[in-house]
PDB file of N, CA and C in Angstrom:
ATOM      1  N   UNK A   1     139.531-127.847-101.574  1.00  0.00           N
ATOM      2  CA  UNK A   1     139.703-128.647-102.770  1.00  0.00           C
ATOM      3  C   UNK A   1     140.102-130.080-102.417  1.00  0.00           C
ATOM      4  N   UNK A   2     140.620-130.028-101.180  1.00  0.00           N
ATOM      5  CA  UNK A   2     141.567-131.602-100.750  1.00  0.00           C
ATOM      6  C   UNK A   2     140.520-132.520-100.708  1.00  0.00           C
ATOM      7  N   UNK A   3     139.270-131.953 -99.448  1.00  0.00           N
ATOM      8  CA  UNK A   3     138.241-132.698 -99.595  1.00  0.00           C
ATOM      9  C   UNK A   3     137.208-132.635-100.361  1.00  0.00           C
ATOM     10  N   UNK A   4     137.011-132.071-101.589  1.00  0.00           N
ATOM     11  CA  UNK A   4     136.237-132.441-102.564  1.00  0.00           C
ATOM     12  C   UNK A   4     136.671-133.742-103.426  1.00  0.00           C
ATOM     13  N   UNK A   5     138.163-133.712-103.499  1.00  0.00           N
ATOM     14  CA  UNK A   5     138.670-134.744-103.906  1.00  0.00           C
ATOM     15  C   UNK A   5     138.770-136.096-103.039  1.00  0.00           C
ATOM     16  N   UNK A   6     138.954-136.115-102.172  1.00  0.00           N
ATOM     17  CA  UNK A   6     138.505-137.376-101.199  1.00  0.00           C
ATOM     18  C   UNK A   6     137.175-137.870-101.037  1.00  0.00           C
ATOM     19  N   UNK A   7     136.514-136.822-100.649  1.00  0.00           N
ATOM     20  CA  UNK A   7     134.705-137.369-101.285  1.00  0.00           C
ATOM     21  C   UNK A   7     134.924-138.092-102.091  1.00  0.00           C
ATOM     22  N   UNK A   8     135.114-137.239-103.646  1.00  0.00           N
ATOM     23  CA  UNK A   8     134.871-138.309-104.528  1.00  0.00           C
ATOM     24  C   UNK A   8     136.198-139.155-104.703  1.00  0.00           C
ATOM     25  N   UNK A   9     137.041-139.612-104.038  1.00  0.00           N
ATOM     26  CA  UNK A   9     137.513-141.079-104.341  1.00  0.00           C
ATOM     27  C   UNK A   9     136.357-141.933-103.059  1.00  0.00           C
ATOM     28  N   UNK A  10     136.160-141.511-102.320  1.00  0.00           N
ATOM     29  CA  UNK A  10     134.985-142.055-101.346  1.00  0.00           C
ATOM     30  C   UNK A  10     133.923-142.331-102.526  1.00  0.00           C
ATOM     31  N   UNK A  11     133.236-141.474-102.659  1.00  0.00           N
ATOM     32  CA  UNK A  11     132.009-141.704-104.057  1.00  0.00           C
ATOM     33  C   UNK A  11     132.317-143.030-104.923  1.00  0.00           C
ATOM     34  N   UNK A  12     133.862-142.738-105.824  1.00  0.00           N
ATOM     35  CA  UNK A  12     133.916-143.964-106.801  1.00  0.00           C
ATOM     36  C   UNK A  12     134.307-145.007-106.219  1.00  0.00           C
ATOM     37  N   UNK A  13     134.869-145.136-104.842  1.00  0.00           N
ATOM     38  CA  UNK A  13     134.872-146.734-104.445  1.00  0.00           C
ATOM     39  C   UNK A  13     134.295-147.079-104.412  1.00  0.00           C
ATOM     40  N   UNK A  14     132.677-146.514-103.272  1.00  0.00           N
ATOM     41  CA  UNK A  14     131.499-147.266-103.155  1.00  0.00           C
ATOM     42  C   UNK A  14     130.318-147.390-104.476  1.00  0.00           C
ATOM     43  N   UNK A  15     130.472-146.641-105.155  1.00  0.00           N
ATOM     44  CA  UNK A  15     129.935-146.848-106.518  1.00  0.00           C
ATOM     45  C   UNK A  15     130.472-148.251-107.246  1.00  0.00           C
ATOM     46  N   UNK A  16     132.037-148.372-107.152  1.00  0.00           N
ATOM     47  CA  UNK A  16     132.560-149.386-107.784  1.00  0.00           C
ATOM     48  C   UNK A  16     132.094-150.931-106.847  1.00  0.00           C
ATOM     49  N   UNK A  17     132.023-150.556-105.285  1.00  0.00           N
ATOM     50  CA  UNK A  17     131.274-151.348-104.569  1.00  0.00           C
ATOM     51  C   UNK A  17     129.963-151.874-105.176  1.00  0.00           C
ATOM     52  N   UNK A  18     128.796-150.870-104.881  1.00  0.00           N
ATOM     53  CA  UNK A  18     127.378-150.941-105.305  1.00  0.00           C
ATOM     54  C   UNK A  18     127.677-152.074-106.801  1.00  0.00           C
ATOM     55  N   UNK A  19     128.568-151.605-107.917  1.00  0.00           N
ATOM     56  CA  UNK A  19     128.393-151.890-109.013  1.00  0.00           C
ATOM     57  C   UNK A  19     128.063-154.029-108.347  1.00  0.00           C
ATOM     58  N   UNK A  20     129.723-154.123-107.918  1.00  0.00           N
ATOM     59  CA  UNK A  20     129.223-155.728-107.886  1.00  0.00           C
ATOM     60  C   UNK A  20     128.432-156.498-107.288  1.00  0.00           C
ATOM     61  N   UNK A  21     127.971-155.518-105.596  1.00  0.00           N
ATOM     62  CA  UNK A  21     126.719-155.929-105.088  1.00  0.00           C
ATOM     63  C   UNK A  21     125.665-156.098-105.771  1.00  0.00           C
ATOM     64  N   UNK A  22     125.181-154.955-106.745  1.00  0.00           N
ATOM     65  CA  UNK A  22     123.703-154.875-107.084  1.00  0.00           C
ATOM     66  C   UNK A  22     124.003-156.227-108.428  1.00  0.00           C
ATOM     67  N   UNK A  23     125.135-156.261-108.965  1.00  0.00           N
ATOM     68  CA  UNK A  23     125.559-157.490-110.461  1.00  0.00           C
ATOM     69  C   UNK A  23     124.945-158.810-109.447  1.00  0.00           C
ATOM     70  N   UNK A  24     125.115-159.010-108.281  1.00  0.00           N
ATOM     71  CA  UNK A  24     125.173-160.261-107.302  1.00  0.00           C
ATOM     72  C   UNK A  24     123.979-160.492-107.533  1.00  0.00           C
ATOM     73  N   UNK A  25     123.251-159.198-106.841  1.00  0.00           N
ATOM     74  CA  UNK A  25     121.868-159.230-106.196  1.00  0.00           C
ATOM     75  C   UNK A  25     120.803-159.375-107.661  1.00  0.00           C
ATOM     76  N   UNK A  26     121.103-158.678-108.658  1.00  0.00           N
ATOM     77  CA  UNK A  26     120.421-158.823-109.966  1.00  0.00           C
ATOM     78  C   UNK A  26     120.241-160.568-110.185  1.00  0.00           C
ATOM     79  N   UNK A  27     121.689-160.906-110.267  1.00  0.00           N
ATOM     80  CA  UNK A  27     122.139-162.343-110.826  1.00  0.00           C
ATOM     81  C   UNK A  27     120.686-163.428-109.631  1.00  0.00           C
ATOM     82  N   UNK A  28     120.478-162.965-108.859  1.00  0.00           N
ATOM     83  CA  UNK A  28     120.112-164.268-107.830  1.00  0.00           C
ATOM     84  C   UNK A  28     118.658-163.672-108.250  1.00  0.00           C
ATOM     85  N   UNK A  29     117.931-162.440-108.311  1.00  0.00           N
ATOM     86  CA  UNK A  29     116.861-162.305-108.704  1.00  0.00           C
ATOM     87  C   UNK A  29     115.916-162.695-109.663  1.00  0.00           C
ATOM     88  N   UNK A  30     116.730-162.007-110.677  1.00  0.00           N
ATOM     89  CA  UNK A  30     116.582-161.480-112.298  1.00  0.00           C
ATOM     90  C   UNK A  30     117.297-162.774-112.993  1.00  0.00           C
ATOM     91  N   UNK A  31     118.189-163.026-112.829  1.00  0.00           N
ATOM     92  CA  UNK A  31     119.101-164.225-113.603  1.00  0.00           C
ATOM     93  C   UNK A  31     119.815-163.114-114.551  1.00  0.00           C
ATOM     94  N   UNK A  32     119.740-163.494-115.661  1.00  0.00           N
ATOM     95  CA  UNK A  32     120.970-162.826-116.470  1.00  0.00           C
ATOM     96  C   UNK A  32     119.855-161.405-117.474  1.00  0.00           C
ATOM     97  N   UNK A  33     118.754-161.781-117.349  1.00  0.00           N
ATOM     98  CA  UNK A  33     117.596-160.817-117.687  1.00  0.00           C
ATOM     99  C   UNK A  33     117.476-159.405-116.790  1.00  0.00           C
ATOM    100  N   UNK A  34     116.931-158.769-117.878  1.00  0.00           N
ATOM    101  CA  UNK A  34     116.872-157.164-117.083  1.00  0.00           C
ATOM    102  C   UNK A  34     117.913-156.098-118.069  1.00  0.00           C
ATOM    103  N   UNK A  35     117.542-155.053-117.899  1.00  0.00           N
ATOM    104  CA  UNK A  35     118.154-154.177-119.050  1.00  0.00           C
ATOM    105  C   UNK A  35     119.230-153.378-117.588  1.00  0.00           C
ATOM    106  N   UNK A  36     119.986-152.304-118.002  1.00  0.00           N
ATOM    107  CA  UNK A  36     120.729-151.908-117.071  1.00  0.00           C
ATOM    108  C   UNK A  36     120.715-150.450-116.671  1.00  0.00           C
ATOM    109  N   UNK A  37     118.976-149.697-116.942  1.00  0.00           N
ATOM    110  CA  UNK A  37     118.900-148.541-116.844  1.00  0.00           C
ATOM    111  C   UNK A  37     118.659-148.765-115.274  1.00  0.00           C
ATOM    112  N   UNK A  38     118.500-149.429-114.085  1.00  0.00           N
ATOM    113  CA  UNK A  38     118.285-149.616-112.634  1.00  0.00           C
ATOM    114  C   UNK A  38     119.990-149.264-111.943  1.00  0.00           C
ATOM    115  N   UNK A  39     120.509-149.671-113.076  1.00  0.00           N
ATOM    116  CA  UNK A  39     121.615-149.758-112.273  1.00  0.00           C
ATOM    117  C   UNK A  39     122.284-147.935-112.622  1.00  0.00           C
ATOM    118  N   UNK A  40     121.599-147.256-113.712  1.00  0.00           N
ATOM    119  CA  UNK A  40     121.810-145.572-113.589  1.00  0.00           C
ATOM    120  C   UNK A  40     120.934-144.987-112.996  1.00  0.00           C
ATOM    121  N   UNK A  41     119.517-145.380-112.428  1.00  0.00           N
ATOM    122  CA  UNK A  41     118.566-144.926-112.018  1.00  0.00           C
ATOM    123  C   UNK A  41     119.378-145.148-109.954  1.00  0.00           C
ATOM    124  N   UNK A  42     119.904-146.287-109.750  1.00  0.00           N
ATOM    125  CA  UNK A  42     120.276-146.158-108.749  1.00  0.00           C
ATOM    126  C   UNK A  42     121.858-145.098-108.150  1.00  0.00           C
ATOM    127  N   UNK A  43     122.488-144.867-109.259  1.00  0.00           N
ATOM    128  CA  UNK A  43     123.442-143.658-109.155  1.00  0.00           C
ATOM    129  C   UNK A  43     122.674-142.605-109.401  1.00  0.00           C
ATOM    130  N   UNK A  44     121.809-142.474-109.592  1.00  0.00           N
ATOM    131  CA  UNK A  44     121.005-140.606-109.465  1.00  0.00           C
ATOM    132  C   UNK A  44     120.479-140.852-108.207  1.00  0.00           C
ATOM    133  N   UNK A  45     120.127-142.059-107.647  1.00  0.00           N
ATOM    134  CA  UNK A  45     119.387-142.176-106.256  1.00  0.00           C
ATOM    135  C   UNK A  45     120.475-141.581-105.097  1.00  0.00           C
ATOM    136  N   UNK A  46     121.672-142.359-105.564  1.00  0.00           N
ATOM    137  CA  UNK A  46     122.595-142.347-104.445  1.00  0.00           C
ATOM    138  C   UNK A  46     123.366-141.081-104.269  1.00  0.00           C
ATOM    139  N   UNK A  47     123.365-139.987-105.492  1.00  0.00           N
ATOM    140  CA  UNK A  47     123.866-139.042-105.846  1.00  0.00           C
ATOM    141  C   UNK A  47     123.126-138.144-105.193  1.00  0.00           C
ATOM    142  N   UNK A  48     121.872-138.123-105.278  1.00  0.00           N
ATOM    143  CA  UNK A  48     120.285-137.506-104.451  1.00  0.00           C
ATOM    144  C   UNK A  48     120.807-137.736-102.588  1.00  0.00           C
ATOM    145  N   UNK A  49     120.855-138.860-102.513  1.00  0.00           N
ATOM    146  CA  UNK A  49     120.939-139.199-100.767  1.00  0.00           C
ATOM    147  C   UNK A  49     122.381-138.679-100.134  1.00  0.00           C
ATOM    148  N   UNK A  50     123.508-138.629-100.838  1.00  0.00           N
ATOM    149  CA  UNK A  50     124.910-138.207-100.806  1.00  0.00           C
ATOM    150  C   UNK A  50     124.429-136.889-100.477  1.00  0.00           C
ATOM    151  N   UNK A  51     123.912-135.660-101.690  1.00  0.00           N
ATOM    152  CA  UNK A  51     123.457-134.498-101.110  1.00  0.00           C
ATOM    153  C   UNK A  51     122.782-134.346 -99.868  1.00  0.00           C
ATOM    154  N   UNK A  52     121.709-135.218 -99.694  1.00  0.00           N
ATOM    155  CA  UNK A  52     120.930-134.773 -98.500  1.00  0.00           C
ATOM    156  C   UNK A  52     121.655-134.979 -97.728  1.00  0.00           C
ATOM    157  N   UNK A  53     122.549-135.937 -97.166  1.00  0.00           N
ATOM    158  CA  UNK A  53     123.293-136.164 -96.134  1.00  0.00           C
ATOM    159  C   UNK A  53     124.181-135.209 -95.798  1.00  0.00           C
ATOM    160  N   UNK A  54     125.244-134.577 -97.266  1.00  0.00           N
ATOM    161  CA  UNK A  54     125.779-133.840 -96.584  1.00  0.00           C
ATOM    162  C   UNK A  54     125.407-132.634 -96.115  1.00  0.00           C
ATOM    163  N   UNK A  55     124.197-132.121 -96.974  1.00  0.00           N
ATOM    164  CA  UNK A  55     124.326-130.727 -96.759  1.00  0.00           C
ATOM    165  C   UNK A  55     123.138-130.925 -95.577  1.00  0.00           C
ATOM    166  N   UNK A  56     122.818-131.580 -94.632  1.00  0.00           N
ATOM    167  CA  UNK A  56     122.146-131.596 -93.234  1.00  0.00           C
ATOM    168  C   UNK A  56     120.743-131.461 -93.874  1.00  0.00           C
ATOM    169  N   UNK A  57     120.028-132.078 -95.066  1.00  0.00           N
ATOM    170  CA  UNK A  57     118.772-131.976 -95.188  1.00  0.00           C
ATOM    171  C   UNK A  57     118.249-133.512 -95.349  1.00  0.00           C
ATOM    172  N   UNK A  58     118.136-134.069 -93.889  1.00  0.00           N
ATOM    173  CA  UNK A  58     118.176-135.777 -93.708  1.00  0.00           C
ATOM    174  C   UNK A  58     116.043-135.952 -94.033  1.00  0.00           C
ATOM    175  N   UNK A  59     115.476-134.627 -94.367  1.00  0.00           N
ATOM    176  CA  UNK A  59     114.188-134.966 -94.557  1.00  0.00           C
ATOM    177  C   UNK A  59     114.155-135.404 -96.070  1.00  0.00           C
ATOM    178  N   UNK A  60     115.087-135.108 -96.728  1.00  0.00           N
ATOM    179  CA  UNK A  60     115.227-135.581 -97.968  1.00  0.00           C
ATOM    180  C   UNK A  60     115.152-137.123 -98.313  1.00  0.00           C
ATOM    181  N   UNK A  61     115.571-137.868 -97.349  1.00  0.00           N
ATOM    182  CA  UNK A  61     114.744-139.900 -96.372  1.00  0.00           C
ATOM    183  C   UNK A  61     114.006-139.458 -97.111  1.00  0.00           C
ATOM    184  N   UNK A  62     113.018-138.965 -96.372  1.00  0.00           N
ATOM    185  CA  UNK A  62     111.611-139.284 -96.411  1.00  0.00           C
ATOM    186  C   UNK A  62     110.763-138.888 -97.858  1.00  0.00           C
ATOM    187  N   UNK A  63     111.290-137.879 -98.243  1.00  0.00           N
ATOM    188  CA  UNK A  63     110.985-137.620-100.048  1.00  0.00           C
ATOM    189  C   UNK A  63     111.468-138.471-100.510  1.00  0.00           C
ATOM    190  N   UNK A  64     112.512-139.152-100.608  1.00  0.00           N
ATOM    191  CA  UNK A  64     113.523-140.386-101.855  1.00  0.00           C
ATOM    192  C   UNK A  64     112.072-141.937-101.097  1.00  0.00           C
ATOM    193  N   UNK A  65     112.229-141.531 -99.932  1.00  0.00           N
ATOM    194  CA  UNK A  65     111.063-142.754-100.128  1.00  0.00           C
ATOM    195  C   UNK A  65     109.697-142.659 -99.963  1.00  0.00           C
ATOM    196  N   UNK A  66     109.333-141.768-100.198  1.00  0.00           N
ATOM    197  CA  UNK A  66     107.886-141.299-100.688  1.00  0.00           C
ATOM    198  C   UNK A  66     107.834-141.632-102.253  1.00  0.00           C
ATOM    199  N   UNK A  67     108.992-140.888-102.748  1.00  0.00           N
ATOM    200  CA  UNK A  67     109.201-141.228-104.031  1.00  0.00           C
ATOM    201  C   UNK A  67     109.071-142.703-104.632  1.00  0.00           C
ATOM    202  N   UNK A  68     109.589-143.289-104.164  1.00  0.00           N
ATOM    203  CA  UNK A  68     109.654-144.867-104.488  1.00  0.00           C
ATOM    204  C   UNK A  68     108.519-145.573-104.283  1.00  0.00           C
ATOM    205  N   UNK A  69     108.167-145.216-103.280  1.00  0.00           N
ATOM    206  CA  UNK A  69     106.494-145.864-103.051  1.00  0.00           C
ATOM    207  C   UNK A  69     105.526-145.726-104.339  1.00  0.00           C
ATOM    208  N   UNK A  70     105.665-144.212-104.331  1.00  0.00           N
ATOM    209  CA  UNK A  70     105.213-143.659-105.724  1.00  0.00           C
ATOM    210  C   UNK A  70     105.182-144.444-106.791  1.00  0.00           C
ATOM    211  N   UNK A  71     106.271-145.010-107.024  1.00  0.00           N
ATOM    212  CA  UNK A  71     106.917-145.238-108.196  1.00  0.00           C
ATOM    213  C   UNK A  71     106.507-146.808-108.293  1.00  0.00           C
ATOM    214  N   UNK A  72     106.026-147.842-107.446  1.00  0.00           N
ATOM    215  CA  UNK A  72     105.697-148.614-107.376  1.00  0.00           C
ATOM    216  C   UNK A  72     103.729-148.706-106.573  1.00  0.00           C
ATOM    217  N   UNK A  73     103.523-148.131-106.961  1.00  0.00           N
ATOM    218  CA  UNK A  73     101.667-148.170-106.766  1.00  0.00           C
ATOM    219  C   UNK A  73     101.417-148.976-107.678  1.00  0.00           C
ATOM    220  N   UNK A  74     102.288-149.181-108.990  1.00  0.00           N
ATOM    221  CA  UNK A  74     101.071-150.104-110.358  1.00  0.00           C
ATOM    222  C   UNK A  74     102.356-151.667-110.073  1.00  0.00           C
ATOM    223  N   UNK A  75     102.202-152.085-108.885  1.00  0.00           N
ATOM    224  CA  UNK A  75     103.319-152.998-108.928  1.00  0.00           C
ATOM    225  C   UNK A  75     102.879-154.141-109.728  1.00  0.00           C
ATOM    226  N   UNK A  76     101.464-154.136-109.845  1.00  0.00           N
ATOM    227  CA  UNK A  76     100.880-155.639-110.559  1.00  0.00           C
ATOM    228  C   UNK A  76     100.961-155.673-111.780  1.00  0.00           C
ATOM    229  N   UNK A  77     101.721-154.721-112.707  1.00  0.00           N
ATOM    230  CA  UNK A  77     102.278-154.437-113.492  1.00  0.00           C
ATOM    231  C   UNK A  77     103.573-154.893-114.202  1.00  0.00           C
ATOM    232  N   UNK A  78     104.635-154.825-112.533  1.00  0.00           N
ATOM    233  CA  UNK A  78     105.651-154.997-112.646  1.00  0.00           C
ATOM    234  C   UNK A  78     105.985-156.393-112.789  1.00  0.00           C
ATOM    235  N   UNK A  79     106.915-156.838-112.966  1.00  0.00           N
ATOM    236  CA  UNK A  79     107.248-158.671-113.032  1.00  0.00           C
ATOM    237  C   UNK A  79     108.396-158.831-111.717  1.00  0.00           C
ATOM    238  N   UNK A  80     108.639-157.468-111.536  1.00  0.00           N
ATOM    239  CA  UNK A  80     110.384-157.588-110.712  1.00  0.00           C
ATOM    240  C   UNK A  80     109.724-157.644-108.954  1.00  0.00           C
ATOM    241  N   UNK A  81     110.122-158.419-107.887  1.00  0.00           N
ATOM    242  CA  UNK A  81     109.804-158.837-106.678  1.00  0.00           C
ATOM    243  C   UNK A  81     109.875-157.730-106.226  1.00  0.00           C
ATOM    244  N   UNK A  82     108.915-157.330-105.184  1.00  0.00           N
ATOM    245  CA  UNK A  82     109.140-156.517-103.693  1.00  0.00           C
ATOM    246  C   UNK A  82     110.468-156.924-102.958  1.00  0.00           C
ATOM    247  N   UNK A  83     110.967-158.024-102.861  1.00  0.00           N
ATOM    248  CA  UNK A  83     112.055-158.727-102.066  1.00  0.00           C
ATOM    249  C   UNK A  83     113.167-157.743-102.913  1.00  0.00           C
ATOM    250  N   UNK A  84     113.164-157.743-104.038  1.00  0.00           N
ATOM    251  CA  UNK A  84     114.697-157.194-105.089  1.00  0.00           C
ATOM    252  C   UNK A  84     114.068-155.810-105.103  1.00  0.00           C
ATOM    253  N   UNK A  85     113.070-155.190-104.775  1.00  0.00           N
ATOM    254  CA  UNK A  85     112.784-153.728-104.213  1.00  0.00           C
ATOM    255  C   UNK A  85     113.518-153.458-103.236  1.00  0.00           C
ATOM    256  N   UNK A  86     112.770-153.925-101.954  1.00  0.00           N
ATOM    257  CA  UNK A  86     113.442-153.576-100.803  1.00  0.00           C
ATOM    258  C   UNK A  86     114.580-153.753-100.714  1.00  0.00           C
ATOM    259  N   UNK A  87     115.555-154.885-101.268  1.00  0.00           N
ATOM    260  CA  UNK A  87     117.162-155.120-100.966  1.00  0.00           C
ATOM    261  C   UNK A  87     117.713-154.094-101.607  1.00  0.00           C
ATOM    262  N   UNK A  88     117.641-154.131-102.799  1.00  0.00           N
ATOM    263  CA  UNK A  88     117.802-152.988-103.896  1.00  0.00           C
ATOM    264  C   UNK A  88     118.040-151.590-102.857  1.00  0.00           C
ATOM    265  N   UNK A  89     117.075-150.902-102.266  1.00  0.00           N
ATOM    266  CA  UNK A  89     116.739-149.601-101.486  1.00  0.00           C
ATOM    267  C   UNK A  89     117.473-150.391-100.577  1.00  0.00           C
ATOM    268  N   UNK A  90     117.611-150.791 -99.766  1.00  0.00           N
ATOM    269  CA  UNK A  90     118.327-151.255 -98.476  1.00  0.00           C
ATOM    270  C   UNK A  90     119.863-150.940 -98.864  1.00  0.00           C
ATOM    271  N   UNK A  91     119.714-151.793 -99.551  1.00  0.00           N
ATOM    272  CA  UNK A  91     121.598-151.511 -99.811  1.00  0.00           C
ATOM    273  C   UNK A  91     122.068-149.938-100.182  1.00  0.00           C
ATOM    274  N   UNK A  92     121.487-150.168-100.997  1.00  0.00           N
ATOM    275  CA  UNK A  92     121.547-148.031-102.101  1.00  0.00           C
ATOM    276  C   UNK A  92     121.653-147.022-100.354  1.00  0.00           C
ATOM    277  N   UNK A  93     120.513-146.941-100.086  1.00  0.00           N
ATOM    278  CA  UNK A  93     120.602-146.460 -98.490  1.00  0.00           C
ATOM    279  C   UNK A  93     121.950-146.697 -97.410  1.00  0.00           C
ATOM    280  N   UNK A  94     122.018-147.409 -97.099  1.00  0.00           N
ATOM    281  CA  UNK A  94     122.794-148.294 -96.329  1.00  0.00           C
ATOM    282  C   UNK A  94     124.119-147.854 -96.776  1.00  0.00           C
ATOM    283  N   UNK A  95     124.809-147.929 -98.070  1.00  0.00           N
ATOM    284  CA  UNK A  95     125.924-147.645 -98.575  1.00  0.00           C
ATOM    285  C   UNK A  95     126.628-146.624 -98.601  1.00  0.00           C
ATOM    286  N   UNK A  96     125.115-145.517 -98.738  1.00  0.00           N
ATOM    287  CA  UNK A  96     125.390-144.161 -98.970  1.00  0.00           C
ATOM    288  C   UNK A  96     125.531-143.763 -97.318  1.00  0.00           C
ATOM    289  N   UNK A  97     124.714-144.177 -96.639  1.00  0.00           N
ATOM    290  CA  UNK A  97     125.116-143.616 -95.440  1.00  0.00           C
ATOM    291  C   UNK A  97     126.786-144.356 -94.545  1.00  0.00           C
ATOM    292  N   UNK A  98     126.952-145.448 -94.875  1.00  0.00           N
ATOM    293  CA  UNK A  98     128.073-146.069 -94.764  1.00  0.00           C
ATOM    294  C   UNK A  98     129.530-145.361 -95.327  1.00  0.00           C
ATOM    295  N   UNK A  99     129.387-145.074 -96.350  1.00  0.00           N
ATOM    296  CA  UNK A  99     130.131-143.963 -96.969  1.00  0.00           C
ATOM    297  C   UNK A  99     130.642-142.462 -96.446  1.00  0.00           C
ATOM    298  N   UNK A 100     129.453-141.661 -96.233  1.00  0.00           N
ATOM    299  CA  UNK A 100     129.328-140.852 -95.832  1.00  0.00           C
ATOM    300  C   UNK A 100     129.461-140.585 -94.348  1.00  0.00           C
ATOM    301  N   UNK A 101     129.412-141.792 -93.850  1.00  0.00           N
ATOM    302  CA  UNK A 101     129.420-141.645 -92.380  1.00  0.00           C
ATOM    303  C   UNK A 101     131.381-142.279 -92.161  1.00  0.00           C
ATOM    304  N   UNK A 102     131.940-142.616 -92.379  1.00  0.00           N
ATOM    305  CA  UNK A 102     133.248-143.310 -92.895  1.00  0.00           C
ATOM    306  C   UNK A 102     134.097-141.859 -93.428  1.00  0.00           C
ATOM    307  N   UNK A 103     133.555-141.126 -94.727  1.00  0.00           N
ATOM    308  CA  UNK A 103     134.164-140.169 -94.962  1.00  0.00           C
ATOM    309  C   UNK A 103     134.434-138.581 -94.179  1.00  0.00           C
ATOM    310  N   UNK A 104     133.068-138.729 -93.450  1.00  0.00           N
ATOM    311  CA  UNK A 104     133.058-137.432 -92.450  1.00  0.00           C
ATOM    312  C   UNK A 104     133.743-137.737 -90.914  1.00  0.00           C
ATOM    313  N   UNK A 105     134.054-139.483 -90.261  1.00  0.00           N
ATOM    314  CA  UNK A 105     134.676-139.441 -89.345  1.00  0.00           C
ATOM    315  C   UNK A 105     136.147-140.148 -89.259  1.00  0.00           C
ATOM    316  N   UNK A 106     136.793-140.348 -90.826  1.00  0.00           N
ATOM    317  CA  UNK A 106     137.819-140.982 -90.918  1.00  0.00           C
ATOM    318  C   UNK A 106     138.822-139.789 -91.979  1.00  0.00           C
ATOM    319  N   UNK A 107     137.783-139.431 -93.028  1.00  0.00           N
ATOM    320  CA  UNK A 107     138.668-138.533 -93.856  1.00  0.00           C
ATOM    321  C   UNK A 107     138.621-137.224 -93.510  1.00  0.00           C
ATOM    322  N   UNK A 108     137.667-136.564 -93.222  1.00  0.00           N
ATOM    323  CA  UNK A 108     138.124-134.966 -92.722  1.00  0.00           C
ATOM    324  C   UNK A 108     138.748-134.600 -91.498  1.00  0.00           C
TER     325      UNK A 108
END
C-alpha cells in the first residue's frame, strides 16, 4: 500500500509538472488558441506508458507510437505543426520515463 501511494504522489507531481511544460509549449506554438482536450488526451497517453513501463511490457513504445502516426496520416488537415507533435510526444515520453525511472531507483 506504501508504494502505491508514493507512485502516485510521483504520478501527481509530474502531471502537475507536464501541466506547466505543455501551458509553455502550447503558449509559444498555438498562442493563447487551442481547446484543452490535448492536454486530457495527453494524461490517458501518459497513464498508458506509466503501465507499460511498470508492468515490463516496454513493446507497448512501439504501439503508443504506431498509434500516433496513425492518428496523424490526414496531417494536411491539421493546422497544428509536426514541430508541437514531436515536442509534445518527446516530452509526454521523456517524463514518464523520467518519473518512473526516479521512482523505481530512489523510492522503492
Amino acid at each position: 500500500m506504501e508504494q502505491t501511494i508514493s507512485f502516485l504522489g510521483c504520478y501527481l507531481l509530474s502531471e502537475l509538472i507536464a501541466y506547466f511544460v505543455f501551458r509553455r509549449v502550447r503558449r509559444k506554438f498555438l498562442g493563447k488558441s487551442g481547446s484543452a482536450r490535448p492536454m486530457w488526451n495527453g494524461i490517458i497517453e501518459r497513464v498508458f506508458l506509466y503501465l507499460c513501463l511498470l508492468t515490463g511490457v516496454y513493446h507497448g513504445f512501439t504501439l503508443f507510437g504506431a498509434l500516433k502516426i496513425g492518428t496523424r496520416i490526414k496531417a494536411d488537415e491539421n493546422k497544428v505543426s509536426n514541430d508541437y507533435f514531436l515536442i509534445g510526444n518527446m516530452i509526454s515520453v521523456s517524463l514518464v520515463m523520467l518519473t518512473t525511472y526516479l521512482y523505481q531507483n530512489w523510492i522503492l
